[in-house]
N, C-alpha and C. Protein backbone atom coordinates (compact mmCIF):
# COMPACT_ATOMS: atom_id res chain seq x y z
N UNK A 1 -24.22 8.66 -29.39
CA UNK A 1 -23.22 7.96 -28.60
C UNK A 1 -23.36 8.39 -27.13
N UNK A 2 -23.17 7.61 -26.23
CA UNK A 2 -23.19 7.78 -24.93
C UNK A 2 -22.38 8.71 -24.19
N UNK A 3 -22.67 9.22 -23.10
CA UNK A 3 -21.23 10.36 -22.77
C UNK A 3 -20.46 9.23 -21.68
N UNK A 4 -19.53 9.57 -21.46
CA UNK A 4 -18.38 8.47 -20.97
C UNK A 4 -18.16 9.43 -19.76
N UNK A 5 -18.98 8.58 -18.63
CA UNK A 5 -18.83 9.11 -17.48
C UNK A 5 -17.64 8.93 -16.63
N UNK A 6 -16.12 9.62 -15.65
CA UNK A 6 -15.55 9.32 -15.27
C UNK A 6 -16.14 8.35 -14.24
N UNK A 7 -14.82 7.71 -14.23
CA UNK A 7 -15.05 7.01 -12.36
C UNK A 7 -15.09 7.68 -11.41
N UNK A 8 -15.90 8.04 -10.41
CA UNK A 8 -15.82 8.37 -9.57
C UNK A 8 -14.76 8.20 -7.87
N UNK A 9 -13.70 9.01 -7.77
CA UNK A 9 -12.77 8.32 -6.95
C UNK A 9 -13.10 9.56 -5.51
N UNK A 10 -13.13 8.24 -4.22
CA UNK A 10 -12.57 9.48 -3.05
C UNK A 10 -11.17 8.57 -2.47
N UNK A 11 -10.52 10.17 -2.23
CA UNK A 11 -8.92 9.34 -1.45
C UNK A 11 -9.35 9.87 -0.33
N UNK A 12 -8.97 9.17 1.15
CA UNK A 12 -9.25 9.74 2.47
C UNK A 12 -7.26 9.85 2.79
N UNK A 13 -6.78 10.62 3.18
CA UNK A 13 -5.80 10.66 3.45
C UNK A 13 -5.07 11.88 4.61
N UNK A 14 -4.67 11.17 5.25
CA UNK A 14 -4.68 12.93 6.47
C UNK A 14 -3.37 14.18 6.04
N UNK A 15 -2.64 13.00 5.57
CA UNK A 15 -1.09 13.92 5.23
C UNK A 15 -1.91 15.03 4.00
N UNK A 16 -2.11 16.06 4.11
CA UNK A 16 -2.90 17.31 3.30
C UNK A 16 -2.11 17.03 2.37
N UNK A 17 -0.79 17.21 2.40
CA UNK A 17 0.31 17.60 0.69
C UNK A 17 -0.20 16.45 0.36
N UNK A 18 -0.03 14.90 0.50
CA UNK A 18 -0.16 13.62 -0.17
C UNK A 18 -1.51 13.43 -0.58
N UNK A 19 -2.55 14.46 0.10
CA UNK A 19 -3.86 14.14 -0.44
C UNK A 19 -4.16 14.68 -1.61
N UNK A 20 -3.74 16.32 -1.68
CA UNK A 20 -3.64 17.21 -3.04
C UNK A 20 -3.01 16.31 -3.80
N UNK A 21 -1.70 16.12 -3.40
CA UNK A 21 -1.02 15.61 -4.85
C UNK A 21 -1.62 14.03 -5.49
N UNK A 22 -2.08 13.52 -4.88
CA UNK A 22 -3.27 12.07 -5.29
C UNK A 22 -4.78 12.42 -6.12
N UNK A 23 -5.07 13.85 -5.41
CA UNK A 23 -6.35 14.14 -6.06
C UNK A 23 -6.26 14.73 -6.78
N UNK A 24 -4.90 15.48 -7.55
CA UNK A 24 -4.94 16.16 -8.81
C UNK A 24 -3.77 15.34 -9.82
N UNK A 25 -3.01 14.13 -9.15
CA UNK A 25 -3.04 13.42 -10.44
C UNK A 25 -4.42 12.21 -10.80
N UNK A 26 -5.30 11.92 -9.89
CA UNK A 26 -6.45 11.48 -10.20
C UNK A 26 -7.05 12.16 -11.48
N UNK A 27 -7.22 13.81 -11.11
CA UNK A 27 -8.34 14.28 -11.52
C UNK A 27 -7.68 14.61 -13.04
N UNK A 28 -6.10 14.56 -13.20
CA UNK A 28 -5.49 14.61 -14.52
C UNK A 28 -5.66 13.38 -15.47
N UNK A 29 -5.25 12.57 -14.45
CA UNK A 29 -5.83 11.37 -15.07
C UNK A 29 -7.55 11.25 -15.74
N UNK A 30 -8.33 11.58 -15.93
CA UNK A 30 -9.86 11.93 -16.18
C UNK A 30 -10.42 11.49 -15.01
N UNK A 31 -10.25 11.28 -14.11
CA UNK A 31 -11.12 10.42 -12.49
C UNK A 31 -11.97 11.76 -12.24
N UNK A 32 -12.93 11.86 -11.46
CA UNK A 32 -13.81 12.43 -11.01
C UNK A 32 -13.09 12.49 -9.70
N UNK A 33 -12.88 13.60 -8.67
CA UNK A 33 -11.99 12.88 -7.44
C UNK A 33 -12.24 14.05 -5.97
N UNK A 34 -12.68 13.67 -5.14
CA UNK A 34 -13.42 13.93 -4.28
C UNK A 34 -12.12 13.98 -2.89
N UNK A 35 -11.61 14.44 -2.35
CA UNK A 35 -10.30 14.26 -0.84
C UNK A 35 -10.73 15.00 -0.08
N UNK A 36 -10.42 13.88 1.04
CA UNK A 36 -10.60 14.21 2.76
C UNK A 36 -9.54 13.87 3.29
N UNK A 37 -9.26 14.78 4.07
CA UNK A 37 -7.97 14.53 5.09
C UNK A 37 -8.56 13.86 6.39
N UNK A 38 -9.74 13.55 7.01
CA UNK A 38 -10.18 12.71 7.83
C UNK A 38 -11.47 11.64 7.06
N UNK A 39 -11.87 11.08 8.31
CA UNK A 39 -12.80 10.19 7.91
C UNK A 39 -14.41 10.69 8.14
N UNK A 40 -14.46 11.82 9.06
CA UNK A 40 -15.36 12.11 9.38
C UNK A 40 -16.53 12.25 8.68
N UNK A 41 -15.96 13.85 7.86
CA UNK A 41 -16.45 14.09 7.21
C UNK A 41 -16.95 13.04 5.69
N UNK A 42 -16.67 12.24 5.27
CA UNK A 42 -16.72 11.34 4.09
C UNK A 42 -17.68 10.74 4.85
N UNK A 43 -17.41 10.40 6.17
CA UNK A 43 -18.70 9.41 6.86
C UNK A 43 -20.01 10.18 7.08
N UNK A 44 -20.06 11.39 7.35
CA UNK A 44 -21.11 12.46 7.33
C UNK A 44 -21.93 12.72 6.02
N UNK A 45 -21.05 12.20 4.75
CA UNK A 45 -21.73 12.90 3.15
C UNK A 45 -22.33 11.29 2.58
N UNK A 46 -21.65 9.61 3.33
CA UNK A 46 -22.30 9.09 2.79
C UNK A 46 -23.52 8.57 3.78
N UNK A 47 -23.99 9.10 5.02
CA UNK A 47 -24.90 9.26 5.58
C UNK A 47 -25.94 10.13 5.10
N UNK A 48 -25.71 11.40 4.40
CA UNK A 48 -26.48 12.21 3.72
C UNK A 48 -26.91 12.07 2.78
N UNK A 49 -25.95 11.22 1.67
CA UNK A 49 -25.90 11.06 0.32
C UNK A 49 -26.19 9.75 -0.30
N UNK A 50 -25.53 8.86 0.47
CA UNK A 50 -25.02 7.67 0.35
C UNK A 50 -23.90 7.55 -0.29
N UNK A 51 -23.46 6.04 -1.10
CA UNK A 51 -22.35 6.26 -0.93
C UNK A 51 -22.14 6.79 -2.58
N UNK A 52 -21.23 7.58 -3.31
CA UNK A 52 -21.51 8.18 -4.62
C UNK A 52 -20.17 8.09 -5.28
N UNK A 53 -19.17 6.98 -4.93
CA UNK A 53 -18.03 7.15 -5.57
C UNK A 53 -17.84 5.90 -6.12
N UNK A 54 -17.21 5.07 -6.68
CA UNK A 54 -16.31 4.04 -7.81
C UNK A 54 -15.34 3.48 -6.93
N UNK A 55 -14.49 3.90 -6.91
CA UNK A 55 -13.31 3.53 -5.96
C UNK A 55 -12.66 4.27 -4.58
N UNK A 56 -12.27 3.80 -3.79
CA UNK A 56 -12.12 4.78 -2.33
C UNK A 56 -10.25 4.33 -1.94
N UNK A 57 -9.65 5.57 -1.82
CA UNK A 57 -8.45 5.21 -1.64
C UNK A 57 -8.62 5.80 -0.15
N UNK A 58 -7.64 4.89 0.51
CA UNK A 58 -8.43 5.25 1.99
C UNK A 58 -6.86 4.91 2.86
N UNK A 59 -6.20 5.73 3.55
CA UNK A 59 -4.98 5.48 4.71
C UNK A 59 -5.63 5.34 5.65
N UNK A 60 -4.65 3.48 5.90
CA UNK A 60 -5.06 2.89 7.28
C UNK A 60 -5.02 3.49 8.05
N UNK A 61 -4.28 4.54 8.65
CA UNK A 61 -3.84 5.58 9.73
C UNK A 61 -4.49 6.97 9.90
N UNK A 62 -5.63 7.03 10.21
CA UNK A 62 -6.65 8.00 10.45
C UNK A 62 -6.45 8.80 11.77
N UNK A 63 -6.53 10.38 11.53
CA UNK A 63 -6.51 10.66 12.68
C UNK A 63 -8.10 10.64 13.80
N UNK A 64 -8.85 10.32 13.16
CA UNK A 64 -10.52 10.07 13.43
C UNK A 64 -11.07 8.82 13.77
N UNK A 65 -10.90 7.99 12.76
CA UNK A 65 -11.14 6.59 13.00
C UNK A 65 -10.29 5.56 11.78
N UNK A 66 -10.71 4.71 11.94
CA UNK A 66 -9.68 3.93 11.57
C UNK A 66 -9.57 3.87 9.64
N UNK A 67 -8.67 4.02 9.08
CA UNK A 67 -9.43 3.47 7.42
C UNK A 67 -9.81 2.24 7.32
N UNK A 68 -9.75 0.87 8.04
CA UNK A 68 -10.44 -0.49 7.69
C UNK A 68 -11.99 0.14 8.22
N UNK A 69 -11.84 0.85 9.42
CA UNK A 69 -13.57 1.19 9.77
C UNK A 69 -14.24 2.02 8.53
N UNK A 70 -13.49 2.84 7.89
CA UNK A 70 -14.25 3.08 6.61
C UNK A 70 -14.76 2.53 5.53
N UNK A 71 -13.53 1.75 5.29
CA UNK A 71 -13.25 0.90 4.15
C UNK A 71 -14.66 -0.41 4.51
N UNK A 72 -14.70 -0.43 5.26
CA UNK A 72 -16.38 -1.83 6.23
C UNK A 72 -17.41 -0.92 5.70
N UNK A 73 -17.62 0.70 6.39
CA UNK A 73 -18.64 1.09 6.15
C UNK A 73 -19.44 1.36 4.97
N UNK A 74 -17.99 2.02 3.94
CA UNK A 74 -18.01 1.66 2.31
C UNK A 74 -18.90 0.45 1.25
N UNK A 75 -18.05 -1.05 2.23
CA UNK A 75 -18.58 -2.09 1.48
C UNK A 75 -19.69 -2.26 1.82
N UNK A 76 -20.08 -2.00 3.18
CA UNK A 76 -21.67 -2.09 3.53
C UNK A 76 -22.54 -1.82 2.95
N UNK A 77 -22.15 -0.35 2.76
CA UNK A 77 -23.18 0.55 2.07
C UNK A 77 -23.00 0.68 0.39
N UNK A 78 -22.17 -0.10 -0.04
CA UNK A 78 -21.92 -0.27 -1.59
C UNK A 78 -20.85 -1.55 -1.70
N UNK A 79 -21.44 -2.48 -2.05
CA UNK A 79 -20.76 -3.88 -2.36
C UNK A 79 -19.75 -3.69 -3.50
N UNK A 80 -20.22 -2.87 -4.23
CA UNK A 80 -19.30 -2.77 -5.89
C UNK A 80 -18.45 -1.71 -5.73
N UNK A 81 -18.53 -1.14 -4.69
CA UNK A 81 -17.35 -0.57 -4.62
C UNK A 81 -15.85 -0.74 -4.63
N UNK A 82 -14.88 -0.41 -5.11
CA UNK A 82 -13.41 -0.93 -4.97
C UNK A 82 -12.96 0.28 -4.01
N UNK A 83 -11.48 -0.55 -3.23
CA UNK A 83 -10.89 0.14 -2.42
C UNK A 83 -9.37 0.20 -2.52
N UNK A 84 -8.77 0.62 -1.85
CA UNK A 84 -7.70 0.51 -1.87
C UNK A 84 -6.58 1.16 -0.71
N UNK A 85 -6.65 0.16 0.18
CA UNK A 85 -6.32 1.05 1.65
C UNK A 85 -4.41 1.42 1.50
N UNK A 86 -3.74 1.90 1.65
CA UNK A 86 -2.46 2.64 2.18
C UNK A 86 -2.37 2.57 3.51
N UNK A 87 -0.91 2.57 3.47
CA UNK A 87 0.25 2.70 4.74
C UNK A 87 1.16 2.17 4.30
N UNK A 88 2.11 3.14 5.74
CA UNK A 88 3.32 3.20 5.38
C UNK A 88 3.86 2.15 6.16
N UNK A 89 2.77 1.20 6.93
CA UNK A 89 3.04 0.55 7.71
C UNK A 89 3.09 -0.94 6.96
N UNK A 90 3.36 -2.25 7.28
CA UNK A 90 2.75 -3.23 6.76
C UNK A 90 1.51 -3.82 7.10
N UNK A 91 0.24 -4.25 6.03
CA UNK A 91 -0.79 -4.42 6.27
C UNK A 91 -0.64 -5.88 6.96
N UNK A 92 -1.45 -6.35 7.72
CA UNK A 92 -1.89 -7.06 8.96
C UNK A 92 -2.28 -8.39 8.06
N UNK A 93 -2.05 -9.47 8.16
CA UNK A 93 -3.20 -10.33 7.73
C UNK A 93 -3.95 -10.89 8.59
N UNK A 94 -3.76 -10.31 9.74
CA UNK A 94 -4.59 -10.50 10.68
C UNK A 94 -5.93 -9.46 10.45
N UNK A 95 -5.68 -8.92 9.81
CA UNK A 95 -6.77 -7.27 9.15
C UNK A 95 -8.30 -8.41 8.79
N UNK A 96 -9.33 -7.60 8.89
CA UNK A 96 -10.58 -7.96 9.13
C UNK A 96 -10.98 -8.07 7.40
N UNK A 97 -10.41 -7.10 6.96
CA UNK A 97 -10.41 -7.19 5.13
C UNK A 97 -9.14 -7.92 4.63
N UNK A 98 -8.26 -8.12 5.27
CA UNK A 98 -7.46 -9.05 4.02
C UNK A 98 -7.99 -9.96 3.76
N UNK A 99 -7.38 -10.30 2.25
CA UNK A 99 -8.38 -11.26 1.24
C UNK A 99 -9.57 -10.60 0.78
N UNK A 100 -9.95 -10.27 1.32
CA UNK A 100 -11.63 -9.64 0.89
C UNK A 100 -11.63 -9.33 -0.49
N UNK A 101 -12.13 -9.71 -1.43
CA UNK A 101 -12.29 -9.41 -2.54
C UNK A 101 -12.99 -7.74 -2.85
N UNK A 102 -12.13 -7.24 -4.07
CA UNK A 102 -12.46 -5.89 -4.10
C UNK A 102 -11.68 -4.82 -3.09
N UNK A 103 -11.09 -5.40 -2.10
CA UNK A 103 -10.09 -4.89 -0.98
C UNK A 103 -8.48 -4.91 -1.80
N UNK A 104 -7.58 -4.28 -2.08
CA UNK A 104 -6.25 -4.00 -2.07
C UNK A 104 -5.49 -3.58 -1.42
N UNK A 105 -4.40 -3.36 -1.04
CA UNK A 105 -3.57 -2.78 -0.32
C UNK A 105 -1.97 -2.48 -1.45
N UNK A 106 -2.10 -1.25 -0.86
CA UNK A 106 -0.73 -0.34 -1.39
C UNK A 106 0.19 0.24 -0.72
N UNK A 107 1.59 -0.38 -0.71
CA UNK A 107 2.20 0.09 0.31
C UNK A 107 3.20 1.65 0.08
N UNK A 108 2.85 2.65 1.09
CA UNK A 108 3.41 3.64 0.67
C UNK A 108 5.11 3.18 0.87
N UNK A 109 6.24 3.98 0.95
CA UNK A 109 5.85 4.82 -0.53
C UNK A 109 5.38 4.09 -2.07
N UNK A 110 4.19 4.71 -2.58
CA UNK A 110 4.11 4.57 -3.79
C UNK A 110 4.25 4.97 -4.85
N UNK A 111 4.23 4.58 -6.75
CA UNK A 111 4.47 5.98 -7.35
C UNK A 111 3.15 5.80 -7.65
N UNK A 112 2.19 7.31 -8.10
CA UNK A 112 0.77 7.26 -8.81
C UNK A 112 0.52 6.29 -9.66
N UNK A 113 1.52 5.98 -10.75
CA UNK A 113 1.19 4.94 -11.61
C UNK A 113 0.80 3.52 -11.40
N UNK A 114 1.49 3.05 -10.22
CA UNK A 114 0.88 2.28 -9.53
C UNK A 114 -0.73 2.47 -8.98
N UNK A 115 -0.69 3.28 -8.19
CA UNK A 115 -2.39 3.52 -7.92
C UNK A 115 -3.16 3.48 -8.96
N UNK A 116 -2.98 4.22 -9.98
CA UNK A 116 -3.52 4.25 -11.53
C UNK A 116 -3.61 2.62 -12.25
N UNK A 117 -2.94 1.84 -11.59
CA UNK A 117 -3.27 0.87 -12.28
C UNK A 117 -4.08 -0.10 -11.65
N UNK A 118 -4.39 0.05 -10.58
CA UNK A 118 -5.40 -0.55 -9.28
C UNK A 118 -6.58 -0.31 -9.21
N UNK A 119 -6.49 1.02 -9.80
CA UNK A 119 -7.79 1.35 -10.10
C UNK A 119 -8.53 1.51 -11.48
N UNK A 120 -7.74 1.01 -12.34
CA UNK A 120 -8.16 1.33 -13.53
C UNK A 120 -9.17 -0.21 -13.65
């Protein structure tokens, strides 16, 4: 029988407490789960690496650059990727990804179970 690989998840999120507490109910959940509190760095590992995750939970509100500029660089560099951008703000439909297929939006506040089901 095959081994049943998790999904691979990164959350980019700057608020540190909201990032822990996302990446360890991810990683309870069985997710594989990877957090950055900026964008930088995530943009530095899939320049090195490429891109190596499943789904990318990503806050529009970066203190680095923007999360839609990630969330572009993401699909670029991996079409099958899913996303799922946050804020506490309301998303734009003026936004360069709304509609975009494979693009979601979640408005904080959220509860996990919600995220959990966006990405499942």
């Amino acid at each position: 029988m095959p081994e049943i690989v998790p999904k691979r998840v990164v959350v980019v999120e700057d608020e540190e407490s909201l990032c822990r507490l996302l990446g360890g109910y991810l990683t309870r959940a069985g997710y594989a789960v990877t957090t950055y509190t900026s964008a930088q760095p995530l943009l530095e590992k899939m320049q090195s690496s490429g891109v190596v995750w499943d789904v990318a939970v990503i806050d529009l509100t970066l203190p680095d650059v923007s999360g839609e500029h990630v969330a572009v660089r993401l699909l670029e560099a991996a079409p099958d990727i899913r996303v799922v951008l946050t804020s506490g703000l309301p998303w734009s439909t003026l936004s360069m990804l709304h509609g975009r297929e494979r693009v979601t939006f979640l408005q904080k506040p959220f509860r996990p179970s919600q995220l959990l089901d966006l990405i499942r």
